[in-house]
Protein backbone atom coordinates (compact mmCIF):
# COMPACT_ATOMS: atom_id res chain seq x y z
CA UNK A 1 22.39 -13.25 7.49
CA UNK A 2 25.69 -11.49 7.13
CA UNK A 3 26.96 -10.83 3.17
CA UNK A 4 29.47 -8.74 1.66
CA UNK A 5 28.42 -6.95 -1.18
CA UNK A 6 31.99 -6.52 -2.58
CA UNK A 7 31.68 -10.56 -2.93
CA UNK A 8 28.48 -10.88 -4.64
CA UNK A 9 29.98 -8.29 -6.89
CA UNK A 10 33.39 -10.10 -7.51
CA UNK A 11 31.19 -13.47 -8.41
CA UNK A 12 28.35 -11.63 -9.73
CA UNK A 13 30.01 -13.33 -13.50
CA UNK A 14 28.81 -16.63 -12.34
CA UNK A 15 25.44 -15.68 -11.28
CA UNK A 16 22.51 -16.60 -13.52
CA UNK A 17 20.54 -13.27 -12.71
CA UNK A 18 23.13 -10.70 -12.26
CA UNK A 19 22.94 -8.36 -9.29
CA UNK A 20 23.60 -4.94 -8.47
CA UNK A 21 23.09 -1.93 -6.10
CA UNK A 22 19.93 -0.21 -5.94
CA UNK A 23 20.07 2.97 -7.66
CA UNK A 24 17.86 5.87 -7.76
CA UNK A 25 17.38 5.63 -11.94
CA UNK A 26 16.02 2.26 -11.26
CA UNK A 27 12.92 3.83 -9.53
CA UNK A 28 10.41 3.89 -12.97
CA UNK A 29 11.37 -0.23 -13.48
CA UNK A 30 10.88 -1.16 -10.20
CA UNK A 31 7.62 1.15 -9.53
CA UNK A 32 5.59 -0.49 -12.41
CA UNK A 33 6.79 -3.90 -10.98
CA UNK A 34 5.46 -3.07 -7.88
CA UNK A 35 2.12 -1.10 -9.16
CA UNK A 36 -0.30 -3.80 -8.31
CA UNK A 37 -2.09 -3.82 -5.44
CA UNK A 38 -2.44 -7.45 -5.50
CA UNK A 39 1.28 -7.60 -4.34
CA UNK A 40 0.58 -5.94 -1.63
CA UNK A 41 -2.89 -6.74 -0.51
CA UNK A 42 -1.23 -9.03 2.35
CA UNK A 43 1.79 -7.16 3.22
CA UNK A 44 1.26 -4.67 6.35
CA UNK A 45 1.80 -1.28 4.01
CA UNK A 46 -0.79 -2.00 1.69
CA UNK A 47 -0.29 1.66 -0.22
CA UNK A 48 3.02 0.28 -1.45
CA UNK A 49 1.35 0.13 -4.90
CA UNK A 50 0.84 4.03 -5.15
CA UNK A 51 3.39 6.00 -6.31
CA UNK A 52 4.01 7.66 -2.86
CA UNK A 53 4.05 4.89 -0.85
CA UNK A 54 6.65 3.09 -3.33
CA UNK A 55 8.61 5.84 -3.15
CA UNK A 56 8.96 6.17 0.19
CA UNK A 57 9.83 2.63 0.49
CA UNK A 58 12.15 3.13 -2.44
CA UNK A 59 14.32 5.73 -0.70
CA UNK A 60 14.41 4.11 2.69
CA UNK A 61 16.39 0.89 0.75
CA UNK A 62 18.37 4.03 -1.52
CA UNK A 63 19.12 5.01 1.71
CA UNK A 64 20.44 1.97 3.50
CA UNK A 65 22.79 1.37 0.97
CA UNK A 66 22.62 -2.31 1.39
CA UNK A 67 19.74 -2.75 -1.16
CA UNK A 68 20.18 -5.22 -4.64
CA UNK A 69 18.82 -4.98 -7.76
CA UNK A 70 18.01 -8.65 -9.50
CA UNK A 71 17.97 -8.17 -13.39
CA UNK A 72 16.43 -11.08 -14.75
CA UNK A 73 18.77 -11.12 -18.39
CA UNK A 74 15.75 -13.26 -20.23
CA UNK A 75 12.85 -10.48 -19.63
CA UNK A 76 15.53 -7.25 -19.22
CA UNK A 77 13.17 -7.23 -15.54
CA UNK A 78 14.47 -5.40 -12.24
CA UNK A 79 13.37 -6.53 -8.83
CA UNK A 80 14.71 -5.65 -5.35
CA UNK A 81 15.74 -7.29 -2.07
């Protein structure tokens, strides 16, 4: 599915959870979001839970440029698609 971030961002007032571009001082949130290796225990890189495997994972999206942050305004919570 095509998008244009430049939309999201111009309507990103009327979303419920705001969202923004991935950036690299969001690494800490996201990392102890994704810590548990229960999130990944079915996912094909199962070492996404250690701090080297998130962070490689972590740069590739950096990286692409195309990657979202979800801030969740209730819980001040990050999360990333």
């Amino acid at each position: 599915m095509s998008y244009s971030l430049s939309l999201l961002f111009e309507r990103n007032e009327l979303l419920e959870v705001p969202l923004r571009a991935l950036v690299k001082e969001g690494f800490n949130d996201l990392f102890l979001a994704a810590s548990d290796p229960l999130i990944w225990e079915q996912h094909q890189n199962k070492n996404r839970y250690t701090l080297n495997g998130f962070a490689e994972f972590f740069n590739e999206l950096l990286n692409s440029k195309d990657a979202l942050t979800i801030i969740d305004k209730c819980r001040a919570y990050l999360n990333c698609f």
